[in-house]
PDB file of N, CA and C in Angstrom:
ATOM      1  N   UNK A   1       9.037  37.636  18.011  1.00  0.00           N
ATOM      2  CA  UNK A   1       7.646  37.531  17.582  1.00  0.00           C
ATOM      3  C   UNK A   1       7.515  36.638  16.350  1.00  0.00           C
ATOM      4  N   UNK A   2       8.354  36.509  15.552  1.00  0.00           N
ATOM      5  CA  UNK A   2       8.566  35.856  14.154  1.00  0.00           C
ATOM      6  C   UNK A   2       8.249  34.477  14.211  1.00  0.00           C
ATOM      7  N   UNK A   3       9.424  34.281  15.248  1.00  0.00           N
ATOM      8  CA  UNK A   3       9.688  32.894  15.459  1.00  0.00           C
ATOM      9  C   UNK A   3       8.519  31.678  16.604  1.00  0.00           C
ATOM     10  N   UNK A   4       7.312  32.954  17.306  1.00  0.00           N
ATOM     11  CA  UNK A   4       6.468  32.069  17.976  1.00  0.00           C
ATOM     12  C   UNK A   4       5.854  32.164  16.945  1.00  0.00           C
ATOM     13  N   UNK A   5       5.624  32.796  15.636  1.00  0.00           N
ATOM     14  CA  UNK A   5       4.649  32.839  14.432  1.00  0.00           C
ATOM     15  C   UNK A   5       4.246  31.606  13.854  1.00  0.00           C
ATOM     16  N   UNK A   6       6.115  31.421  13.527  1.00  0.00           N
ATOM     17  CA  UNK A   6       6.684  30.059  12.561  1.00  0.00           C
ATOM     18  C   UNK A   6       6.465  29.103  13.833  1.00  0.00           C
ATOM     19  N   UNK A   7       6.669  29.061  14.941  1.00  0.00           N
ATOM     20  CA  UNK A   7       6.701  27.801  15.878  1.00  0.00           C
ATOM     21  C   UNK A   7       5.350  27.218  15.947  1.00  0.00           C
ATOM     22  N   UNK A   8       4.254  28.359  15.868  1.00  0.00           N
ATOM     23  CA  UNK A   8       3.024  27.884  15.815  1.00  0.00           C
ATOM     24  C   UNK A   8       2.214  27.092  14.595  1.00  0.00           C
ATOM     25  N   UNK A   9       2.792  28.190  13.459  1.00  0.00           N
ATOM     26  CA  UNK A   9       2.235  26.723  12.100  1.00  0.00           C
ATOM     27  C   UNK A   9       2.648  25.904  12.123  1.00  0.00           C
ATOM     28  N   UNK A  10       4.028  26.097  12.192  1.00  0.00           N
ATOM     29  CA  UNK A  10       5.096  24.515  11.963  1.00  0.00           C
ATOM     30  C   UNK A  10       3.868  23.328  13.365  1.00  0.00           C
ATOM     31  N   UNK A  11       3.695  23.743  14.570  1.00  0.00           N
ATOM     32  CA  UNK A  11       2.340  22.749  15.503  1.00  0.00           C
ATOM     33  C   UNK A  11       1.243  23.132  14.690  1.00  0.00           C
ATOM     34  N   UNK A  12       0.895  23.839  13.900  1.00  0.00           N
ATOM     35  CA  UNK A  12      -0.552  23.003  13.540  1.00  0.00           C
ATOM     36  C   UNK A  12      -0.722  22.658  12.704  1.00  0.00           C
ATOM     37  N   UNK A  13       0.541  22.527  11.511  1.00  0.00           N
ATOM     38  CA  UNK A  13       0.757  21.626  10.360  1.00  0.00           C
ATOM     39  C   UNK A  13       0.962  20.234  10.628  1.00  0.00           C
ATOM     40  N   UNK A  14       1.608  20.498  11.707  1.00  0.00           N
ATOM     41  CA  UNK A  14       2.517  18.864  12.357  1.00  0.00           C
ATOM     42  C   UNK A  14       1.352  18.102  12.914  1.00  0.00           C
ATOM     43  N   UNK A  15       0.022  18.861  13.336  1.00  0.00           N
ATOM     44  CA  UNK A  15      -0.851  17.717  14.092  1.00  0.00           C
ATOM     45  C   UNK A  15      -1.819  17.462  13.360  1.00  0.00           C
ATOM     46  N   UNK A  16      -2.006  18.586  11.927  1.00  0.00           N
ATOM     47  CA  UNK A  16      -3.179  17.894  11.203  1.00  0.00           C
ATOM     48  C   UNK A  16      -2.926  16.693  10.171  1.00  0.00           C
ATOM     49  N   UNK A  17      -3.281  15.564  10.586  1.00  0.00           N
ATOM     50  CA  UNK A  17      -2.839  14.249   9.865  1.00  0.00           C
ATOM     51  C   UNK A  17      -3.620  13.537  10.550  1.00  0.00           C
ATOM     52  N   UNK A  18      -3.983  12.230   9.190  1.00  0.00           N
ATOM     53  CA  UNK A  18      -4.728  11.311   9.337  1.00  0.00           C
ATOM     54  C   UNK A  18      -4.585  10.139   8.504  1.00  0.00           C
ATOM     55  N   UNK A  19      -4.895   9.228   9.191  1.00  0.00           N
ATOM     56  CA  UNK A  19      -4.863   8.007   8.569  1.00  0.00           C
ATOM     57  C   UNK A  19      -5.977   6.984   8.192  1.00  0.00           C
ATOM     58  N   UNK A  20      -5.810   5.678   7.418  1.00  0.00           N
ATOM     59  CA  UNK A  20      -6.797   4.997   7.515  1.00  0.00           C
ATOM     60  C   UNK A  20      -6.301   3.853   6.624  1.00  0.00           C
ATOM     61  N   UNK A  21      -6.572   2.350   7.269  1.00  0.00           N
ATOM     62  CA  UNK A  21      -6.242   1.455   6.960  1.00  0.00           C
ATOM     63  C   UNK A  21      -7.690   0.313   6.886  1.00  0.00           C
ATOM     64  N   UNK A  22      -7.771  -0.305   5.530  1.00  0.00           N
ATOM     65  CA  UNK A  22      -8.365  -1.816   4.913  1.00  0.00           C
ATOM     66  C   UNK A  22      -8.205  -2.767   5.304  1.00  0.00           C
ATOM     67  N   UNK A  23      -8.391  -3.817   5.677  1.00  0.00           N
ATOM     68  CA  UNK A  23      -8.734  -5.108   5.554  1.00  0.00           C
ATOM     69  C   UNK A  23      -9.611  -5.776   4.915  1.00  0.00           C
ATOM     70  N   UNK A  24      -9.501  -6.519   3.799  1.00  0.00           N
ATOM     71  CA  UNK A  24     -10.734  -7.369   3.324  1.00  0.00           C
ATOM     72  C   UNK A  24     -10.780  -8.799   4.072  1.00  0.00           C
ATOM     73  N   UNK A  25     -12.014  -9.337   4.184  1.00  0.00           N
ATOM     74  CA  UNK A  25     -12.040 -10.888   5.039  1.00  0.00           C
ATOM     75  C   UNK A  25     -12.493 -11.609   4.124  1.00  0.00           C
ATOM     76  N   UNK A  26     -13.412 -11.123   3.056  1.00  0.00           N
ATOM     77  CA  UNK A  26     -14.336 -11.764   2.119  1.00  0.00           C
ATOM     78  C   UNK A  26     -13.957 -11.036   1.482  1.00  0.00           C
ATOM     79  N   UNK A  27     -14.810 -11.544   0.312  1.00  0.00           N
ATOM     80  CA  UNK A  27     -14.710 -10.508  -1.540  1.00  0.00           C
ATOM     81  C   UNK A  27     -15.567  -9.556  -1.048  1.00  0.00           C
ATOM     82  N   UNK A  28     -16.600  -9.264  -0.587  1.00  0.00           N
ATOM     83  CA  UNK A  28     -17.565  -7.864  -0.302  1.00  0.00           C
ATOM     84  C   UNK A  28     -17.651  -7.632   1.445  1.00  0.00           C
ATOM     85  N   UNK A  29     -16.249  -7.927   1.907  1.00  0.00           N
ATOM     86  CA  UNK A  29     -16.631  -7.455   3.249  1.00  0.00           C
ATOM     87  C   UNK A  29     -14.943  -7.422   4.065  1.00  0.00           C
ATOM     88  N   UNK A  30     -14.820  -6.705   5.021  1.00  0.00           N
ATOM     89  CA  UNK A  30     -13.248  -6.004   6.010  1.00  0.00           C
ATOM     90  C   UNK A  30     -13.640  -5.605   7.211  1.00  0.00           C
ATOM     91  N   UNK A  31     -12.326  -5.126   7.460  1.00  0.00           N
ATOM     92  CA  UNK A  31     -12.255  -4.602   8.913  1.00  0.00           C
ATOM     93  C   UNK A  31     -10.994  -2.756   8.317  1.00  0.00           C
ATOM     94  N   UNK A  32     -11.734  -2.164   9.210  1.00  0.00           N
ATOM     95  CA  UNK A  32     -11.019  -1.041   9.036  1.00  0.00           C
ATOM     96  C   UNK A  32     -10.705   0.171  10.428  1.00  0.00           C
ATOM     97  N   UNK A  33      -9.560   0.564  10.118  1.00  0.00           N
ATOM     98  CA  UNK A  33      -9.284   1.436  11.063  1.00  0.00           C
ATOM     99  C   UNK A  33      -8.544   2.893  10.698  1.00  0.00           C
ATOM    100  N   UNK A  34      -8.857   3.556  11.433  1.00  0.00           N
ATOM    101  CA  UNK A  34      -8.642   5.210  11.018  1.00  0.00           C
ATOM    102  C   UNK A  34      -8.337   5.829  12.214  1.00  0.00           C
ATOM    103  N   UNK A  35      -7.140   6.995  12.147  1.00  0.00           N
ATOM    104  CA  UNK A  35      -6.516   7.963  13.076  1.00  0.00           C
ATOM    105  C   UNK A  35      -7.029   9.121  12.828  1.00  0.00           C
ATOM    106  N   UNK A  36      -6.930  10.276  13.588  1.00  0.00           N
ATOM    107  CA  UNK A  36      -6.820  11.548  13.344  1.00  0.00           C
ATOM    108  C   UNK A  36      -6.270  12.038  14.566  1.00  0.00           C
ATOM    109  N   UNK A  37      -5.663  13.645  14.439  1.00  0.00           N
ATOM    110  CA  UNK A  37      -4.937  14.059  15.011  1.00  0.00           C
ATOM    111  C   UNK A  37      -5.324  15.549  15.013  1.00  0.00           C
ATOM    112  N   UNK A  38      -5.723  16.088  16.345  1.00  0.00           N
ATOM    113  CA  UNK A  38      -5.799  18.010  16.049  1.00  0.00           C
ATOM    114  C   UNK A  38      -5.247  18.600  17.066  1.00  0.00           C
ATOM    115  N   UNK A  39      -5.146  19.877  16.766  1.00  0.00           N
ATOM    116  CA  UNK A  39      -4.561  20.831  17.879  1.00  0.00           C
ATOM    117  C   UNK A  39      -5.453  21.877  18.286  1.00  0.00           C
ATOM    118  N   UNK A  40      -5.665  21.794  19.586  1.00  0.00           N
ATOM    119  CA  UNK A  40      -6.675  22.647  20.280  1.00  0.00           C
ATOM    120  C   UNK A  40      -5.772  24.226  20.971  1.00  0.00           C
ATOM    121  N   UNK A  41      -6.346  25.056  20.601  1.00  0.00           N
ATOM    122  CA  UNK A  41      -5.698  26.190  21.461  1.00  0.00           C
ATOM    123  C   UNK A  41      -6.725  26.975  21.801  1.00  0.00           C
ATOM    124  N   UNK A  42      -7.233  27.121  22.829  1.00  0.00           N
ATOM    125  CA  UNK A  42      -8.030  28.408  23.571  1.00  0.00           C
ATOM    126  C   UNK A  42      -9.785  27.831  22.665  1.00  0.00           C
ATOM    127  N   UNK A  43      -9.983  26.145  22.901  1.00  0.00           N
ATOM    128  CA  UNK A  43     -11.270  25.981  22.655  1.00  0.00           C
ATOM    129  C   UNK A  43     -11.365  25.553  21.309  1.00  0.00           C
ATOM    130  N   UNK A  44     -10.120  26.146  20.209  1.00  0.00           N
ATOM    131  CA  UNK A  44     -10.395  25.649  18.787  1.00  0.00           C
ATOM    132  C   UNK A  44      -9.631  24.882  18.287  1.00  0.00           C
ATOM    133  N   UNK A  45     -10.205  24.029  17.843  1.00  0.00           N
ATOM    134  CA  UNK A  45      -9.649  22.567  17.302  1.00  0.00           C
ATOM    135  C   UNK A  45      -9.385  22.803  15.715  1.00  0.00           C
ATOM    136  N   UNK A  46      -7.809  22.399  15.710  1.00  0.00           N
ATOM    137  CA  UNK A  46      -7.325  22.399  14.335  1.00  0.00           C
ATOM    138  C   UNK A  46      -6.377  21.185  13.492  1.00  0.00           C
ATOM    139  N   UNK A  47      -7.427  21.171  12.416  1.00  0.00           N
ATOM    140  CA  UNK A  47      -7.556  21.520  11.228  1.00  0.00           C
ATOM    141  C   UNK A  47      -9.574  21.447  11.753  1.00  0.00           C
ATOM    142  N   UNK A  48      -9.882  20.138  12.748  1.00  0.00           N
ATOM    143  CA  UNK A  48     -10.865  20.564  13.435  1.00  0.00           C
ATOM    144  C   UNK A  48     -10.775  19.135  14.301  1.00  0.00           C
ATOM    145  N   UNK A  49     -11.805  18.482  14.961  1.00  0.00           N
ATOM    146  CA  UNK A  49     -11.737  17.868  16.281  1.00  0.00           C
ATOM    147  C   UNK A  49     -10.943  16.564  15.665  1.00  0.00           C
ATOM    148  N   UNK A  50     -10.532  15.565  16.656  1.00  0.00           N
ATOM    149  CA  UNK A  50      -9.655  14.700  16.202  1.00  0.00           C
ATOM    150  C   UNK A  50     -10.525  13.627  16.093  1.00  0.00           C
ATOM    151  N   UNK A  51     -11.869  13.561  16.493  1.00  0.00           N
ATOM    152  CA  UNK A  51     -12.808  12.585  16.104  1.00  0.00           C
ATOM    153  C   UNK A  51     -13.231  12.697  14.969  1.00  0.00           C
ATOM    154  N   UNK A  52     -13.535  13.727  14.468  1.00  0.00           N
ATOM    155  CA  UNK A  52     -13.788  14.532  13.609  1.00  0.00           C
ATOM    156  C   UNK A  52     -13.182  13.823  11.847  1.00  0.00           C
ATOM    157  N   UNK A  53     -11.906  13.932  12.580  1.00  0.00           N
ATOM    158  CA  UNK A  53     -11.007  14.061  11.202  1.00  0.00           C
ATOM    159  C   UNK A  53     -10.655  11.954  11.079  1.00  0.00           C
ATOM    160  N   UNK A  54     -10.924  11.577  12.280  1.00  0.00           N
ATOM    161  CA  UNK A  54     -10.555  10.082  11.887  1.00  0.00           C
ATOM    162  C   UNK A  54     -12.171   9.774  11.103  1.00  0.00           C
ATOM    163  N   UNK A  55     -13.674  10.131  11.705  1.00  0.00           N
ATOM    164  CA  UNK A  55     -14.405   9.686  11.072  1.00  0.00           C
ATOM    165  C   UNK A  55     -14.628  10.027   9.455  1.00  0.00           C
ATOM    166  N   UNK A  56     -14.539  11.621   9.184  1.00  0.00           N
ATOM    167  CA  UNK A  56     -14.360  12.138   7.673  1.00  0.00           C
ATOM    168  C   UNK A  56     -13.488  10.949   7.174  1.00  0.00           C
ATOM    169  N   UNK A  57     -12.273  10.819   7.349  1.00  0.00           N
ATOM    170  CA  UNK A  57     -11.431  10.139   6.577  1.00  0.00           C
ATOM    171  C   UNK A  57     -11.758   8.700   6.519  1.00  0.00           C
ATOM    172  N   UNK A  58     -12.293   7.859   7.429  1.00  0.00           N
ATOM    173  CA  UNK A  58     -12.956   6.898   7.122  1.00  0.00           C
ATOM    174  C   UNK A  58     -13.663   6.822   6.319  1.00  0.00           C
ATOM    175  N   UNK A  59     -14.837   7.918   6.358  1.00  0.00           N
ATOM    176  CA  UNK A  59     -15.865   8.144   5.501  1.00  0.00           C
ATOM    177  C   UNK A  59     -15.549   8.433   3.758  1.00  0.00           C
ATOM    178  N   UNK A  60     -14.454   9.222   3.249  1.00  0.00           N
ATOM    179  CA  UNK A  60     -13.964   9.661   2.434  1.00  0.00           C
ATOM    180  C   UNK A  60     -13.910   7.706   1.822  1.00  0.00           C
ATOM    181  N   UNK A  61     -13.907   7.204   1.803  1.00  0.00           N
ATOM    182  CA  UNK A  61     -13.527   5.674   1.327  1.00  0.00           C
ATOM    183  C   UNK A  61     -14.203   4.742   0.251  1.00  0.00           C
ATOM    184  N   UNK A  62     -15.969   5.763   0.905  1.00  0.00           N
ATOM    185  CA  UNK A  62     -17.346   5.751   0.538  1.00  0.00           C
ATOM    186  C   UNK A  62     -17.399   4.184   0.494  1.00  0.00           C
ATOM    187  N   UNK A  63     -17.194   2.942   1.106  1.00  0.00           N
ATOM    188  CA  UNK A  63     -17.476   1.383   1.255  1.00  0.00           C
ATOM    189  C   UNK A  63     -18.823   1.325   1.526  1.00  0.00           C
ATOM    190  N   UNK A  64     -19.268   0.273   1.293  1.00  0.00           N
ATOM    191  CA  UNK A  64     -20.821   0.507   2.018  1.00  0.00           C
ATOM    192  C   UNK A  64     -20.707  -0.649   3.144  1.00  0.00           C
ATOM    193  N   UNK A  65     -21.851   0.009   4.451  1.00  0.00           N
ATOM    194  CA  UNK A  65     -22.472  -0.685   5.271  1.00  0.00           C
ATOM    195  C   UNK A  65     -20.963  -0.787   6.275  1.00  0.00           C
ATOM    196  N   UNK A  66     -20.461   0.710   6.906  1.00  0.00           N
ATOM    197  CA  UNK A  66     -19.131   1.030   7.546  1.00  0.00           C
ATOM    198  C   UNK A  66     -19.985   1.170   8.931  1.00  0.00           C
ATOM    199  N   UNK A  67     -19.532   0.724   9.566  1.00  0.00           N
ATOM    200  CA  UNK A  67     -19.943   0.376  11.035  1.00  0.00           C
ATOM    201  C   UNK A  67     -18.532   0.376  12.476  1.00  0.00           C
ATOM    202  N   UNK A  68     -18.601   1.488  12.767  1.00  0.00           N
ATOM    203  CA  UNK A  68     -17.725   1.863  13.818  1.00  0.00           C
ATOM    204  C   UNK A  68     -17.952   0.831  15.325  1.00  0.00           C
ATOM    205  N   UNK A  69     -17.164  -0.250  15.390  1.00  0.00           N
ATOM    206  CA  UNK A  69     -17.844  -1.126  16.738  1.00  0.00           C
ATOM    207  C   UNK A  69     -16.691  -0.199  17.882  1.00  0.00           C
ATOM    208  N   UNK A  70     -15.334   0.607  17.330  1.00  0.00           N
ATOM    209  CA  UNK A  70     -14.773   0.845  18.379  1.00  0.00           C
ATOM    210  C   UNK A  70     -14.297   2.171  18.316  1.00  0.00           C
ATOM    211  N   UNK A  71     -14.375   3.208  19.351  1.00  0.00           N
ATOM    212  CA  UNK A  71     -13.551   4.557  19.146  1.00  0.00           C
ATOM    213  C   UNK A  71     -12.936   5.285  20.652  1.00  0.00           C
ATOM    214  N   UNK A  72     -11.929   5.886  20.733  1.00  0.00           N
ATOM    215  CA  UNK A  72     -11.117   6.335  21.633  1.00  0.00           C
ATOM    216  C   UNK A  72     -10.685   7.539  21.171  1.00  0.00           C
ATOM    217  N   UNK A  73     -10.436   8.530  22.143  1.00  0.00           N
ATOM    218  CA  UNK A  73      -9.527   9.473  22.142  1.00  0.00           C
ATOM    219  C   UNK A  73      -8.604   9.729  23.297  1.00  0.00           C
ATOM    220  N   UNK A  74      -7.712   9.637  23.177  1.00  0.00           N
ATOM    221  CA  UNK A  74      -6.640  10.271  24.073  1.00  0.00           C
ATOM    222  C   UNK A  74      -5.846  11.777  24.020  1.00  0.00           C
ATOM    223  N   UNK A  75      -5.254  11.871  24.681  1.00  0.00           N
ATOM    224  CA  UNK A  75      -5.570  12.070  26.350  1.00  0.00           C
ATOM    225  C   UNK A  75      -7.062  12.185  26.434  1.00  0.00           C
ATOM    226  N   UNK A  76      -7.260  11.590  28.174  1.00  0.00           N
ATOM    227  CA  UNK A  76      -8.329  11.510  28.495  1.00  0.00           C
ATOM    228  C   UNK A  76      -8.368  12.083  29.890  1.00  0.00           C
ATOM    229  N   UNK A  77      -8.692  13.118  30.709  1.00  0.00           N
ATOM    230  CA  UNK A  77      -8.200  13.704  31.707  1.00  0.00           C
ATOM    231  C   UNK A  77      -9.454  13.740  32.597  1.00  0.00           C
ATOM    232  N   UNK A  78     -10.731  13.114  32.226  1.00  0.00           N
ATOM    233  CA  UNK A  78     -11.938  12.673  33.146  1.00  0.00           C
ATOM    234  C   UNK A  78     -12.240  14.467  33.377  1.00  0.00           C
ATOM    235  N   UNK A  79     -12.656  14.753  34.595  1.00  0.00           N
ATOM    236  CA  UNK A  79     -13.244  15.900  34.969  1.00  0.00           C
ATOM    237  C   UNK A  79     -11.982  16.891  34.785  1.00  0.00           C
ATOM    238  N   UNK A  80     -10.503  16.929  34.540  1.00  0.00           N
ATOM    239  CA  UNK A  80      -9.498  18.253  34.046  1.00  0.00           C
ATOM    240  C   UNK A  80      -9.422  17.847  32.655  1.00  0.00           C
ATOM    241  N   UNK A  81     -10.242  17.429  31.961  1.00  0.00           N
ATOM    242  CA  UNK A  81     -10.378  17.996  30.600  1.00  0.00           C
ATOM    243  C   UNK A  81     -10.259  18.307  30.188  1.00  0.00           C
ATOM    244  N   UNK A  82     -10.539  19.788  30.612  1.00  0.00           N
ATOM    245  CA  UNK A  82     -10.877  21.089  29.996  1.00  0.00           C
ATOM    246  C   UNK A  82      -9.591  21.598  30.306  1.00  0.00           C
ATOM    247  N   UNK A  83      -8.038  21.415  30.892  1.00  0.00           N
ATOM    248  CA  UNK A  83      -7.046  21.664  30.488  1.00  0.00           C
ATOM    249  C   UNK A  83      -6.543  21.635  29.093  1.00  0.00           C
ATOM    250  N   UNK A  84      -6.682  20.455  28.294  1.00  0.00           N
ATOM    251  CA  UNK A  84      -6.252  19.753  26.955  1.00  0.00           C
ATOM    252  C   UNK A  84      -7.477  21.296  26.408  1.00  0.00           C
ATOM    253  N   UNK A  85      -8.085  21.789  26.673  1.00  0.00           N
ATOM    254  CA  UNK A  85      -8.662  22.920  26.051  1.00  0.00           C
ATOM    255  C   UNK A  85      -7.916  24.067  26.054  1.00  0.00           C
ATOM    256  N   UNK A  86      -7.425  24.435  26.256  1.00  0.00           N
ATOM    257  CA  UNK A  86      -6.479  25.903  26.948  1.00  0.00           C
ATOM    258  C   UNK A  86      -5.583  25.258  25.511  1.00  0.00           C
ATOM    259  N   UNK A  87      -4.773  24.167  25.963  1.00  0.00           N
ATOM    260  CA  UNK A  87      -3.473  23.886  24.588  1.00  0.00           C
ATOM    261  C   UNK A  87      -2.935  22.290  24.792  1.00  0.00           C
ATOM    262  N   UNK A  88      -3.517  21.862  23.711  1.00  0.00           N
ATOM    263  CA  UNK A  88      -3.140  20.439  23.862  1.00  0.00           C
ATOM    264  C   UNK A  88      -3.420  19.565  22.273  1.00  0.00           C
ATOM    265  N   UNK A  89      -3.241  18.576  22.188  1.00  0.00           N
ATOM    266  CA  UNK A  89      -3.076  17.715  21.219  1.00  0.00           C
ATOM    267  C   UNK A  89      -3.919  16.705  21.779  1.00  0.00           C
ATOM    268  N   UNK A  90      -4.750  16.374  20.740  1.00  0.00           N
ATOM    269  CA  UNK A  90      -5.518  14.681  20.428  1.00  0.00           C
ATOM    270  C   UNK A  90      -5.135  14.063  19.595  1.00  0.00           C
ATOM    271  N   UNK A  91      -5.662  12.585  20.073  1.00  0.00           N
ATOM    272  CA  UNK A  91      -5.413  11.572  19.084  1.00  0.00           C
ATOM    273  C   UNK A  91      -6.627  10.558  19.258  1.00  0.00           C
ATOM    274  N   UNK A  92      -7.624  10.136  18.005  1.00  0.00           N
ATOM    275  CA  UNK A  92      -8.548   9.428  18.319  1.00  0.00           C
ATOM    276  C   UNK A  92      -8.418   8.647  16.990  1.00  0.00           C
ATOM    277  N   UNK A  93      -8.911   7.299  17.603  1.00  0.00           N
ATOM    278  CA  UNK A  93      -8.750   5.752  16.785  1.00  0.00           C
ATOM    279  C   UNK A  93     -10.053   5.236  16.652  1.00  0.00           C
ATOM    280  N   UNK A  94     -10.933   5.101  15.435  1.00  0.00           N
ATOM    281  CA  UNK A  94     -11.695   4.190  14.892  1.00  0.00           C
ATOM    282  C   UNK A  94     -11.610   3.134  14.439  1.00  0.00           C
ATOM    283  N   UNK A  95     -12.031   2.054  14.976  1.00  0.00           N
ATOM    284  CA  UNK A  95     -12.380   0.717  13.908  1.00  0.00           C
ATOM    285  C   UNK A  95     -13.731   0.718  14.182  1.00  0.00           C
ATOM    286  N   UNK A  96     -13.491  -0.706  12.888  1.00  0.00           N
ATOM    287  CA  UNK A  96     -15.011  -0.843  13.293  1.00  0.00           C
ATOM    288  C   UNK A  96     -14.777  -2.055  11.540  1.00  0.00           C
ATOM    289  N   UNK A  97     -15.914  -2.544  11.118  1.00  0.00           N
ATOM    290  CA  UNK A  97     -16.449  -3.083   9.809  1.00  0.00           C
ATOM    291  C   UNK A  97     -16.445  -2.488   8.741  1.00  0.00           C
ATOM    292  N   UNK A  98     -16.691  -2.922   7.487  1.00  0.00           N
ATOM    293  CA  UNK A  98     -17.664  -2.589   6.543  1.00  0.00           C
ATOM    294  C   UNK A  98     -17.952  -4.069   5.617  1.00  0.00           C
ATOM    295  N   UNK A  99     -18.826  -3.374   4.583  1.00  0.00           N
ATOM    296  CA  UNK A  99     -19.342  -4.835   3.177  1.00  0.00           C
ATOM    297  C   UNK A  99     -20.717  -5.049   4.313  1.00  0.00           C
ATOM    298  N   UNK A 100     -20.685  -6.162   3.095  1.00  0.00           N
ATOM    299  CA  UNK A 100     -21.823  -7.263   3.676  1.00  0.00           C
ATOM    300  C   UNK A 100     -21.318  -8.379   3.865  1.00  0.00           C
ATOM    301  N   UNK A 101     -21.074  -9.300   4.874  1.00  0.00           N
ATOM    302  CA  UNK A 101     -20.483 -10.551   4.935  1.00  0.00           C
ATOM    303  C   UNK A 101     -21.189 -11.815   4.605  1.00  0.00           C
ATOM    304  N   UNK A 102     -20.540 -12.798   3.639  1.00  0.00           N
ATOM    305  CA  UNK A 102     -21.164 -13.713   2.846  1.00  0.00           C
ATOM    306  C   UNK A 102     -22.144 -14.716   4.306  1.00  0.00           C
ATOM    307  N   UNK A 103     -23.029 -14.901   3.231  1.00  0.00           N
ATOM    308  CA  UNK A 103     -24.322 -15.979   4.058  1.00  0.00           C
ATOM    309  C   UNK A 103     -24.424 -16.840   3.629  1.00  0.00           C
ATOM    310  N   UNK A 104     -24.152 -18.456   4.355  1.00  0.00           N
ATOM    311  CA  UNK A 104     -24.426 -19.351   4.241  1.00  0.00           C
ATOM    312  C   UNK A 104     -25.247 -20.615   4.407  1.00  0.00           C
TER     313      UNK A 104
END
């Protein structure tokens, strides 16, 4: 019993993580991209959804004028879905912009 205890934090320590990466193109303007990662068991998403945690952490950056042109999550299981609900792992990727880009 101990050891599915410890097996289980040790997975939902291991999947809550996130990332997020800059680009500048101009002095007031980039390109940026952001990960997140959660673990779903029986409907609940942890630390919470994996869209979730890539957009917060984007957001956390506070840039102005952040504009998401692209986002994904995987696995993607179309209408068995709702398997990855029962017990499964995500992973979802944002890019997208931010700034204002110089006018000429």
């Amino acid at each position: 019993m101990r050891s599915a205890v410890v097996g289980s934090a040790v997975l939902v320590l291991l999947t809550a993580c996130a990332g997020v990466s800059f680009e500048r193109t101009t002095e007031t303007s980039g390109t940026f991209s952001s990960y997140g990662l959660a673990f779903t068991i029986l409907s609940s998403d942890f630390p919470k959804g994996a869209m979730q945690v890539a957009r917060e952490n984007a957001s956390d950056a506070n840039l102005a004028n952040m504009e998401i042109k692209k986002s994904i999550v995987t696995p993607y299981l179309g209408p068995f879905d709702w398997l990855l609900d029962i017990v499964g792992i995500r992973y979802a990727r944002i890019s997208g912009t931010w700034g204002f880009a110089a006018t000429q």
